[in-house]
C-alpha atoms as a PDB file:
ATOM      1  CA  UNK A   1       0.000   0.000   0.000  1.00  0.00           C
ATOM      2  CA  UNK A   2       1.480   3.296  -0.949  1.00  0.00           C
ATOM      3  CA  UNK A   3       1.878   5.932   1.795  1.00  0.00           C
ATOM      4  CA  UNK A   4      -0.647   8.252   0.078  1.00  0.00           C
ATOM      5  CA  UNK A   5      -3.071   5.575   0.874  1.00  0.00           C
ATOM      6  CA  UNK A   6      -2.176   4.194   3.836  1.00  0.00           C
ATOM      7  CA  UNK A   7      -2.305   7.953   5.545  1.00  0.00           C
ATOM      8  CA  UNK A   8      -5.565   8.021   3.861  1.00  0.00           C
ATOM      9  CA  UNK A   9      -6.912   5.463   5.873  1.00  0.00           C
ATOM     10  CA  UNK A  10      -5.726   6.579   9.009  1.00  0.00           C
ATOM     11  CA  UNK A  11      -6.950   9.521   8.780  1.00  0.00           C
ATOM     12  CA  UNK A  12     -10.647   8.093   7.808  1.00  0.00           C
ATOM     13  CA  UNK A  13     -10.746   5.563  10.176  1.00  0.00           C
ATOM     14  CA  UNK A  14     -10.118   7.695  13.110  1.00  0.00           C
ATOM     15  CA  UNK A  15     -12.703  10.713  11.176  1.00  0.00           C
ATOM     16  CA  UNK A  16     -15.027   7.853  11.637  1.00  0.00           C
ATOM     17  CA  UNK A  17     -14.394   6.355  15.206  1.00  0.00           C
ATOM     18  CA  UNK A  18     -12.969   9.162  16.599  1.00  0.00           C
ATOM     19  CA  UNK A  19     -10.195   7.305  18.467  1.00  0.00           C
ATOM     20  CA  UNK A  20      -7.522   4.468  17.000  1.00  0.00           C
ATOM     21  CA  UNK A  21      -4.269   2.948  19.029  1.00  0.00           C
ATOM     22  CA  UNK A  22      -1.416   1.600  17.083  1.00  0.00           C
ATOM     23  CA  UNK A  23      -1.719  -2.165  16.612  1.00  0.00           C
ATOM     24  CA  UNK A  24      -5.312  -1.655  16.055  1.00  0.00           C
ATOM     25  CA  UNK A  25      -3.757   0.214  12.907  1.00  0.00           C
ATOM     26  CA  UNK A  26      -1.518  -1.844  12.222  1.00  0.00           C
ATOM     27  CA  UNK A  27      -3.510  -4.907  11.693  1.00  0.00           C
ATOM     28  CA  UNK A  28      -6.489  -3.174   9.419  1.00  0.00           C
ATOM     29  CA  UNK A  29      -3.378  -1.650   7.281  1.00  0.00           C
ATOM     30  CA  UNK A  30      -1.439  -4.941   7.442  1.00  0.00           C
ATOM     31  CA  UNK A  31       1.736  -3.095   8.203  1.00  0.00           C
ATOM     32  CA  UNK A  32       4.223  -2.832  10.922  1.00  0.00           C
ATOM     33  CA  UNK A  33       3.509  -1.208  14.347  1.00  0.00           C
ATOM     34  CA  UNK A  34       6.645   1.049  14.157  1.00  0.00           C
ATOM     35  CA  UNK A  35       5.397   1.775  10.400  1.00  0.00           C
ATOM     36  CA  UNK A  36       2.190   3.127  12.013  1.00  0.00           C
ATOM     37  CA  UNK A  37       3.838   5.402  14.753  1.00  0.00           C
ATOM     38  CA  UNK A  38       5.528   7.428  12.040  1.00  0.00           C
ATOM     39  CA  UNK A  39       2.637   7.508   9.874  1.00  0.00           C
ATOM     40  CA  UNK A  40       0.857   8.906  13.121  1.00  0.00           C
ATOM     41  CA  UNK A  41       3.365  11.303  14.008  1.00  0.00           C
ATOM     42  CA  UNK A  42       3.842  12.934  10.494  1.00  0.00           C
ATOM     43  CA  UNK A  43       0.114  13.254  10.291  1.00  0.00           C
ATOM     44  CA  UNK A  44      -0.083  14.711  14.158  1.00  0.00           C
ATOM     45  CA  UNK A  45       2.991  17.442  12.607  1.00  0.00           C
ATOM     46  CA  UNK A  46       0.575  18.095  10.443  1.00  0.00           C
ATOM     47  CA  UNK A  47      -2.185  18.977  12.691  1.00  0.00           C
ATOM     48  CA  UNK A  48      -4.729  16.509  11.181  1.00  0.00           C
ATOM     49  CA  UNK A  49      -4.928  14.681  14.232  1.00  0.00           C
ATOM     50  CA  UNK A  50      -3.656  14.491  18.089  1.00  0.00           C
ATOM     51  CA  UNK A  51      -0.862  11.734  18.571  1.00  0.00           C
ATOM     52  CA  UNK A  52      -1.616  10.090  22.076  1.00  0.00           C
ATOM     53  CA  UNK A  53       0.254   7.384  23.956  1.00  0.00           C
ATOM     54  CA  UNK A  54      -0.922   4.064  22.096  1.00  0.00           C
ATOM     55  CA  UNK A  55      -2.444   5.904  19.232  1.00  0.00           C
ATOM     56  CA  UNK A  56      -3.712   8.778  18.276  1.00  0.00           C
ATOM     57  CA  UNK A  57      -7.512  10.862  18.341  1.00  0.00           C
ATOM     58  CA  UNK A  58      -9.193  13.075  16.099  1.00  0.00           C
ATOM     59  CA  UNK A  59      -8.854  16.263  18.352  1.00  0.00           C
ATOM     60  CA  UNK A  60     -11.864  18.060  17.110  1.00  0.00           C
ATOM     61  CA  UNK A  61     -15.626  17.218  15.638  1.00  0.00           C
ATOM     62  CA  UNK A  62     -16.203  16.676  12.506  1.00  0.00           C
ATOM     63  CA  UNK A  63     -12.490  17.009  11.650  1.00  0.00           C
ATOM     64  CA  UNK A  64     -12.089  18.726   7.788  1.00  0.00           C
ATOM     65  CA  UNK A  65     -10.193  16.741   5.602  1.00  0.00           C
ATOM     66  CA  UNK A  66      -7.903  17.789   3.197  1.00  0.00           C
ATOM     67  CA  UNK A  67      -9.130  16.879  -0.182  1.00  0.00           C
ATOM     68  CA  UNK A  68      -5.991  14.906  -1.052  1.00  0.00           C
ATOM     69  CA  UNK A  69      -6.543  12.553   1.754  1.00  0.00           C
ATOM     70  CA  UNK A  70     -10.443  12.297   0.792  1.00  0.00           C
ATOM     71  CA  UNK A  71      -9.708  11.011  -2.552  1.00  0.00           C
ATOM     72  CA  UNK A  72     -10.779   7.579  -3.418  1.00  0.00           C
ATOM     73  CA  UNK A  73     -13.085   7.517  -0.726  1.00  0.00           C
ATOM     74  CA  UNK A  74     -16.472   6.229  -1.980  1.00  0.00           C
ATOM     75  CA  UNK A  75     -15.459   6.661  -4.821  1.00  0.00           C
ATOM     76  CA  UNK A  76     -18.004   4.152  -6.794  1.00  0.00           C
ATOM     77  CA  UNK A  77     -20.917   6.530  -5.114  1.00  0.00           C
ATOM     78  CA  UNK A  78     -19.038   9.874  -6.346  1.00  0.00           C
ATOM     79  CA  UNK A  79     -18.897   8.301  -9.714  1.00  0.00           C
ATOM     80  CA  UNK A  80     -22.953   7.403  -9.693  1.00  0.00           C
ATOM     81  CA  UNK A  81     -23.725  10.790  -8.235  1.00  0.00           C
ATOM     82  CA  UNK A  82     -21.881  12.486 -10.676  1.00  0.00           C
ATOM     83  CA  UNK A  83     -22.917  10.378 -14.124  1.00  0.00           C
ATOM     84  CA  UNK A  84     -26.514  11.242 -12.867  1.00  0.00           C
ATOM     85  CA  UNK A  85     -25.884  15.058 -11.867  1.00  0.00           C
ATOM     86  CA  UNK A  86     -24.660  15.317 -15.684  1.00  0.00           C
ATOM     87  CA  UNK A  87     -27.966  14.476 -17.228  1.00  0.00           C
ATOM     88  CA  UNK A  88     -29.310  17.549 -15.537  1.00  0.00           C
ATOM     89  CA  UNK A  89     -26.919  19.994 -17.530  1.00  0.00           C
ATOM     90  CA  UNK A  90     -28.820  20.924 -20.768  1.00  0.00           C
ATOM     91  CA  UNK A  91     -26.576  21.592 -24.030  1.00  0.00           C
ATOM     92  CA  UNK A  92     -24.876  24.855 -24.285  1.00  0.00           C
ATOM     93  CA  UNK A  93     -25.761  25.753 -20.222  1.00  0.00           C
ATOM     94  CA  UNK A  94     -23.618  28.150 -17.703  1.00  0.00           C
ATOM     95  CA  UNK A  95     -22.084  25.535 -15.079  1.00  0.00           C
ATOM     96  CA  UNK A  96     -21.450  26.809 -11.594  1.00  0.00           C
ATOM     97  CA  UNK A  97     -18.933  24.008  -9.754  1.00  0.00           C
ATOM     98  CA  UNK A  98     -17.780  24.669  -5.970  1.00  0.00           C
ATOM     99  CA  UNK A  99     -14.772  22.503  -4.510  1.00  0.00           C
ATOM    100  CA  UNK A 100     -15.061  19.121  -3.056  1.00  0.00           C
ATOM    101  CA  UNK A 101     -14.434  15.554  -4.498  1.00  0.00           C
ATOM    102  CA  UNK A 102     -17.771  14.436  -5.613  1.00  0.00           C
ATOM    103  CA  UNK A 103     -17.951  18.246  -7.673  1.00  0.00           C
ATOM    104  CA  UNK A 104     -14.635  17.261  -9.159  1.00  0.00           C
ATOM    105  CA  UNK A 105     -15.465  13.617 -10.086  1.00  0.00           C
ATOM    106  CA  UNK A 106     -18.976  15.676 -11.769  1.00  0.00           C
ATOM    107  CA  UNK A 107     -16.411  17.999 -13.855  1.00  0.00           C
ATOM    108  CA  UNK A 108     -14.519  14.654 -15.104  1.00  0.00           C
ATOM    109  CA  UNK A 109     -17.781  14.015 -16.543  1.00  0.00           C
ATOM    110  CA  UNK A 110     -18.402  17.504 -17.867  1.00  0.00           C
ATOM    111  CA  UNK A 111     -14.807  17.662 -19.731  1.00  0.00           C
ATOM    112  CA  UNK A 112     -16.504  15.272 -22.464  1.00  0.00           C
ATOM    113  CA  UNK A 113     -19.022  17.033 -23.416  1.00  0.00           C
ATOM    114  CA  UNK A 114     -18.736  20.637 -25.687  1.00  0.00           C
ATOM    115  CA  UNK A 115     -20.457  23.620 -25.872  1.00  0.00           C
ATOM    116  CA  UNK A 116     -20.983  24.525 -22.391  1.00  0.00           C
ATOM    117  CA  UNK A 117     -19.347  27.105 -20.085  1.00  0.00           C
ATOM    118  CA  UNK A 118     -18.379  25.844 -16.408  1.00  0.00           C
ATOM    119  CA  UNK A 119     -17.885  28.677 -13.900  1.00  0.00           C
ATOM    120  CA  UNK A 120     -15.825  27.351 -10.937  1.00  0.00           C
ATOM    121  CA  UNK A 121     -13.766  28.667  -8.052  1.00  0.00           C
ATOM    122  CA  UNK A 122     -11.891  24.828  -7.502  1.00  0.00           C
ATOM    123  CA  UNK A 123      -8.174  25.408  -8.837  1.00  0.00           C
ATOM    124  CA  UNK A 124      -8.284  21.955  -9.198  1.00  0.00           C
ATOM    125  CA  UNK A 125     -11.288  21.458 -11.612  1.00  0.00           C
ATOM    126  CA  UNK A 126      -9.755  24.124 -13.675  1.00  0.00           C
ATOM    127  CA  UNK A 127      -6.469  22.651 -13.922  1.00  0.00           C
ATOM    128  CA  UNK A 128      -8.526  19.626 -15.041  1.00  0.00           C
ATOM    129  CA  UNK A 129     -10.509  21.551 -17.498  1.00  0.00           C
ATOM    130  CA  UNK A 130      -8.292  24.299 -18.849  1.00  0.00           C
ATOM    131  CA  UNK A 131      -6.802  21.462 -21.510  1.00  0.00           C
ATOM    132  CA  UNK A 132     -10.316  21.175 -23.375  1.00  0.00           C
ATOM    133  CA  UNK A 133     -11.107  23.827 -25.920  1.00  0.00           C
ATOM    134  CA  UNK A 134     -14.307  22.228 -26.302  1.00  0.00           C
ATOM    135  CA  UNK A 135     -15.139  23.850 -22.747  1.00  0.00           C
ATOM    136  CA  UNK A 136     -15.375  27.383 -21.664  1.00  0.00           C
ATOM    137  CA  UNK A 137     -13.722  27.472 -18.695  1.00  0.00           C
ATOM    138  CA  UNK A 138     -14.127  30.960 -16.296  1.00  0.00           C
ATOM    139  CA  UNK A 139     -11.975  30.863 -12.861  1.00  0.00           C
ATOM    140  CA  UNK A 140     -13.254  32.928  -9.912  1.00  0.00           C
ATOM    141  CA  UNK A 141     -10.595  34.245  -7.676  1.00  0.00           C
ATOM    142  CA  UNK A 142     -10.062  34.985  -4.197  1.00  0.00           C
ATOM    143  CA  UNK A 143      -8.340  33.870  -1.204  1.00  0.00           C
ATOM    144  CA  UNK A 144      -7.009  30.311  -1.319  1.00  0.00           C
ATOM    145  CA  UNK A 145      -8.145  26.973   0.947  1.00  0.00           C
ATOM    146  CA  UNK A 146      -5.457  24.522   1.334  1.00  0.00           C
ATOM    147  CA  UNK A 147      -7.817  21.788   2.294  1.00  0.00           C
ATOM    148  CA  UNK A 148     -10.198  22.401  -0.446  1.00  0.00           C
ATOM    149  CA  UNK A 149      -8.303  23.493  -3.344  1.00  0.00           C
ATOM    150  CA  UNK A 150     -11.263  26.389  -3.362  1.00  0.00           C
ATOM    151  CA  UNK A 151     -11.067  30.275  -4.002  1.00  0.00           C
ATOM    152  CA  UNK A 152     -13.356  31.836  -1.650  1.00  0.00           C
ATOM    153  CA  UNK A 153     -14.228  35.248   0.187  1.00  0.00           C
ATOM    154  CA  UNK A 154     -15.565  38.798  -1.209  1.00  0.00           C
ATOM    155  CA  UNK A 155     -13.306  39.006  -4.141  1.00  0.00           C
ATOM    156  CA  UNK A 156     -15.120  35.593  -5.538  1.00  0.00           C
ATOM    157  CA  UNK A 157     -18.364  36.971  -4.573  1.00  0.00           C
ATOM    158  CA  UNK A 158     -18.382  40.601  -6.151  1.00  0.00           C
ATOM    159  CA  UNK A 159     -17.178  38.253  -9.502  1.00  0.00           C
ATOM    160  CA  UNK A 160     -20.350  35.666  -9.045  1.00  0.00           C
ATOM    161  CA  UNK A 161     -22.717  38.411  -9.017  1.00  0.00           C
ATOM    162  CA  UNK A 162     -21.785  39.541 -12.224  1.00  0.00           C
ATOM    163  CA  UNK A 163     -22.697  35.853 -13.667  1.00  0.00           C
ATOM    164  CA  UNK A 164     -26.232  33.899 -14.271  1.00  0.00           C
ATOM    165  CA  UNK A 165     -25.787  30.709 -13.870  1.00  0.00           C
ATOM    166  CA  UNK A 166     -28.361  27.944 -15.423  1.00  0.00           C
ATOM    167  CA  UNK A 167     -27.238  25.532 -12.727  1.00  0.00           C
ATOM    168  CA  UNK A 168     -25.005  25.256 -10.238  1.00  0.00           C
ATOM    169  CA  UNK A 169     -23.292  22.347  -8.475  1.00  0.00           C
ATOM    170  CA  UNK A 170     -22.959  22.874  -4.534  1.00  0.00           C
ATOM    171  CA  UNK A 171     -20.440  20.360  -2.570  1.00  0.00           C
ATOM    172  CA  UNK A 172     -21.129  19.974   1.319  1.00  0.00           C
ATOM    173  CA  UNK A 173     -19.755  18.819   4.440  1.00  0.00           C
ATOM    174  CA  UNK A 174     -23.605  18.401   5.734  1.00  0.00           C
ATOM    175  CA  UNK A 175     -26.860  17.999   5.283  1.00  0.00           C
ATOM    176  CA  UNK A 176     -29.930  18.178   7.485  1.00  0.00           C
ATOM    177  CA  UNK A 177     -33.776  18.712   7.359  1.00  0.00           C
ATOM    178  CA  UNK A 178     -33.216  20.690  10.107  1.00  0.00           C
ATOM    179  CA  UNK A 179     -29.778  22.519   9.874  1.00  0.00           C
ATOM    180  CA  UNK A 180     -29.897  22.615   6.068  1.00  0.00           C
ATOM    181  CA  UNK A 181     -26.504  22.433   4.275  1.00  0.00           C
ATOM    182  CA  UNK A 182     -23.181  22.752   5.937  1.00  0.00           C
ATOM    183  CA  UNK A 183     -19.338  23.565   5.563  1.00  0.00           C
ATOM    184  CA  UNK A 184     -16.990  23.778   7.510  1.00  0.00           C
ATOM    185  CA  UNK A 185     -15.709  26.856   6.875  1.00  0.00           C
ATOM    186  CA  UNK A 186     -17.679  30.479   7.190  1.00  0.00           C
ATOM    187  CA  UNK A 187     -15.862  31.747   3.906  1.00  0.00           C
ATOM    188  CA  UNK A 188     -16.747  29.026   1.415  1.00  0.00           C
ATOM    189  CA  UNK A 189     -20.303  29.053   2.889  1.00  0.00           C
ATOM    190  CA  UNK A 190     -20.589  32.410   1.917  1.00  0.00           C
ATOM    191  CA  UNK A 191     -18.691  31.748  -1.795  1.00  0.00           C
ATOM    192  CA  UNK A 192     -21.317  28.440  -1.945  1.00  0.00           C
ATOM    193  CA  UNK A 193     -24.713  30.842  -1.387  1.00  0.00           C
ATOM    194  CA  UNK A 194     -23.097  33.372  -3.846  1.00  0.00           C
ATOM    195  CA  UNK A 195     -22.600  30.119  -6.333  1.00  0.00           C
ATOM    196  CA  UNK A 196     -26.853  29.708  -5.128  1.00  0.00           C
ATOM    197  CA  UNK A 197     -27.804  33.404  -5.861  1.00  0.00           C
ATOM    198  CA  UNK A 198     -26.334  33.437  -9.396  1.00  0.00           C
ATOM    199  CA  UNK A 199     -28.426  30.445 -10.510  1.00  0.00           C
ATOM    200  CA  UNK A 200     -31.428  29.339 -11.615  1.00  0.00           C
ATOM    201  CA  UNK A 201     -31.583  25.711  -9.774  1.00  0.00           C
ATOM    202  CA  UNK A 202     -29.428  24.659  -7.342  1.00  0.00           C
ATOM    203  CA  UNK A 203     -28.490  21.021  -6.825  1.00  0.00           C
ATOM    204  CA  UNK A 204     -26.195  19.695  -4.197  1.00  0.00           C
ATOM    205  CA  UNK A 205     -23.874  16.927  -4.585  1.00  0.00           C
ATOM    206  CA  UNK A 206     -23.707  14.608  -0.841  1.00  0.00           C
ATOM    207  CA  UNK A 207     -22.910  11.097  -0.908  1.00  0.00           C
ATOM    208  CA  UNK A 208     -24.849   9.483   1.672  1.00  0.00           C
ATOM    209  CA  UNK A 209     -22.455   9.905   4.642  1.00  0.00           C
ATOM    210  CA  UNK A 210     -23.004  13.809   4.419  1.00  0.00           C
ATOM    211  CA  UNK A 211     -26.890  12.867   5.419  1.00  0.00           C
ATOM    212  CA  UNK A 212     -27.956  13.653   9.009  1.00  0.00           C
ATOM    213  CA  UNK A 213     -24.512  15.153   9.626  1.00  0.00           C
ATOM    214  CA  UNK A 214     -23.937  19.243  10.704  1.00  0.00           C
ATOM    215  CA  UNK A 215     -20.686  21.017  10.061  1.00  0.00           C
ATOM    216  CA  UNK A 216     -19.262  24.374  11.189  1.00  0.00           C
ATOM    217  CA  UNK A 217     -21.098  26.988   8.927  1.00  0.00           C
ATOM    218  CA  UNK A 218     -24.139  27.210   7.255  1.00  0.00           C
ATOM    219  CA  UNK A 219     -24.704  27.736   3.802  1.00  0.00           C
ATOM    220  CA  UNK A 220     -28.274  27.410   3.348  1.00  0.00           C
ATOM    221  CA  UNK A 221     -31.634  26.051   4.583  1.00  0.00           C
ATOM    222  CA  UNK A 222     -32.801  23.057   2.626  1.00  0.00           C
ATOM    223  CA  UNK A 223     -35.754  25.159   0.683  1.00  0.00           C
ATOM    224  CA  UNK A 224     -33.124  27.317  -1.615  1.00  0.00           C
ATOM    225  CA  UNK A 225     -31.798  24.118  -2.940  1.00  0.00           C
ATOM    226  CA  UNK A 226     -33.821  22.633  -5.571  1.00  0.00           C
ATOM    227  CA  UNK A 227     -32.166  18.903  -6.076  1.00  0.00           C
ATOM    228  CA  UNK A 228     -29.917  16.635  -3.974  1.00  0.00           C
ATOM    229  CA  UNK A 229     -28.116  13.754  -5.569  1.00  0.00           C
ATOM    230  CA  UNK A 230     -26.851  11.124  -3.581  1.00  0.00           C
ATOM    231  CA  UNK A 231     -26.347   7.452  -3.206  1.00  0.00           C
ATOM    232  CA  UNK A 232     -28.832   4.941  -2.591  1.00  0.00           C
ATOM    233  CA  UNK A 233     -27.255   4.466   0.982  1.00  0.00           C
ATOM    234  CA  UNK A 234     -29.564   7.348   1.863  1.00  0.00           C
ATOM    235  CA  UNK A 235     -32.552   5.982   3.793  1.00  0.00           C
ATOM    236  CA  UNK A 236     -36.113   6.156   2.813  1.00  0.00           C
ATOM    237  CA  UNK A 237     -36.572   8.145   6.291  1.00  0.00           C
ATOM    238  CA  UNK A 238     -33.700  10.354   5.092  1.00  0.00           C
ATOM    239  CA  UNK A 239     -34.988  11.070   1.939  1.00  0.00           C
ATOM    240  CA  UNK A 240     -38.711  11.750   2.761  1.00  0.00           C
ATOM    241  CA  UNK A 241     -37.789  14.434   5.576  1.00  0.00           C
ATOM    242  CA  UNK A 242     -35.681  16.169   2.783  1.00  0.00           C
ATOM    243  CA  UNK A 243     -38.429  15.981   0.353  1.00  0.00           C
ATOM    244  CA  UNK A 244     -40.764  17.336   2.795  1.00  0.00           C
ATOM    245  CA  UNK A 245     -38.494  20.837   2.696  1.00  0.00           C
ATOM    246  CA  UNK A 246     -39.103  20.834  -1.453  1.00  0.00           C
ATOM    247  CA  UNK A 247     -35.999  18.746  -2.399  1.00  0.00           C
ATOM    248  CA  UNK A 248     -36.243  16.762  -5.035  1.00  0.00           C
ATOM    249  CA  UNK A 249     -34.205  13.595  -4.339  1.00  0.00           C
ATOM    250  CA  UNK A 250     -32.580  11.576  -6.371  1.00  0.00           C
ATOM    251  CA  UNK A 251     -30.620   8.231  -4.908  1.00  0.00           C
ATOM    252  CA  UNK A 252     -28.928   6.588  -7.436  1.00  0.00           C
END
C-alpha cells in the first residue's frame, strides 16, 4: 500500500471512530507497528490529528479533511452521483462548480461534453478543465483553501454576481432537514450561497455519509436548494424528511 493511501486510511478511520491505538492500525493496514507510529506522528505534525500514547484521536468534531486525503473515498458513489448530476446539464448551459471531491469527479464528466461554459472557483477542476477547448472554462478568484483546493471570500463573490448561472453544483460537508446544508468553513459558505444566488436551480452533490450530519457553517436552509443527488445508501426516512423541505431527491 502506498503511503498516500495508507495515511488516507488513518486519517478516515479515526474521522469515523474518533479514536484508534497503534496495533489496532496496524492490523487493518497490514503493516508494521513502528510503520504506524511514524505515519501517526507525520500526520499529528501536520495537525490533522492528536498523537496520544498508544495511538492517536481526532482532536476536534467533525475534523475537515484535506481533499488529497479524501480522494478515493467512496469513490463508486461519487462516480454514480456524478454520471446522474450530468444528465441535468442541458446543451450549451452556464455551469457553476464549488470545490469538493464528488464536484470534481462531476467535472470529469463535464470535460466530455462541448459547448458549455463551467464557472468554478476549484483550482483543481480548472487545472482539469483548462486542456479542453471544447469547454469554456471561467476561474473565480479569491483567497485560497489549502484543504479544499477552493477560491473563496468577497473578491469571488463581487465576480459571481456579475454571472447567471443555469445551474449550479454545490459540494457539502452536511446535510440536514433541520440545519440545512453545511461547511466547515464560514468563507466558502458564503462563496457556496453566492454560487446559489447566481443560478437558476441549485443542486447539491452529498454522498450518503453527508446525510444527518452538521458542520461548522451554514450555507443554506434546505428550501433554496432545488435537487440533492446522492447514493442509494440514503434511507427512505432520510430522503422523505428532505423531500418534505421541497428537495427533489434523487438516490442513485
Amino acid at each position: 500500500m502506498l503511503k498516500a493511501d495508507r495515511t488516507a486510511r488513518i486519517l478516515s478511520h479515526i474521522t469515523e471512530a474518533g479514536s484508534a491505538d497503534v496495533h489496532e492500525l496496524a492490523g487493518l493496514l497490514e503493516v508494521s507497528p513502528a510503520t504506524v507510529r511514524r505515519d501517526l506522528q507525520e500526520l499529528h505534525d501536520q495537525g490533522l490529528l492528536h498523537r496520544t500514547r498508544g495511538g492517536a484521536v481526532t482532536g476536534a468534531v467533525n475534523l475537515e479533511l484535506p481533499l488529497r486525503h479524501k480522494h478515493g473515498k467512496r469513490q463508486a458513489e461519487k462516480r454514480r452521483i456524478a454520471l446522474a448530476a450530468e444528465r441535468l446539464v442541458p446543451d450549451g448551459a452556464v455551469v457553476g462548480l464549488t470545490g469538493g471531491t464528488t464536484t470534481s469527479e462531476l467535472a470529469r464528466v463535464l470535460a466530455e461534453r462541448s459547448g458549455i461554459t463551467i464557472v468554478t472557483n476549484a483550482v483543481n477542476i480548472a487545472a482539469d478543465l483548462i486542456v479542453r477547448p471544447e469547454i469554456r472554462l471561467v476561474v473565480v478568484g479569491g483567497i485560497a483553501r489549502t484543504t479544499s483546493y477552493e477560491l473563496v471570500g468577497p473578491a469571488a463573490d463581487r465576480m459571481l454576481a456579475q454571472y447567471h448561472l443555469d445551474i449550479a453544483f454545490i459540494g457539502v460537508d452536511g446535510l440536514t432537514a433541520q440545519e440545512g446544508c453545511t461547511t466547515h468553513d464560514e468563507m466558502e459558505a458564503q462563496t457556496d450561497r453566492a454560487f446559489m444566488r447566481s443560478s437558476a436551480r441549485s443542486v447539491v452533490l452529498a454522498d450518503s455519509t453527508k446525510i444527518d450530519r452538521v458542520t461548522f457553517a451554514k450555507i443554506c436552509p434546505l428550501d433554496e436548494v432545488h435537487d440533492l443527488v446522492t447514493d442509494d445508501e440514503a434511507t427512505v426516512s432520510q430522503e422523505q424528511a428532505i423531500a418534505a423541505c421541497g428537495v427533489r431527491v434523487s438516490r442513485v
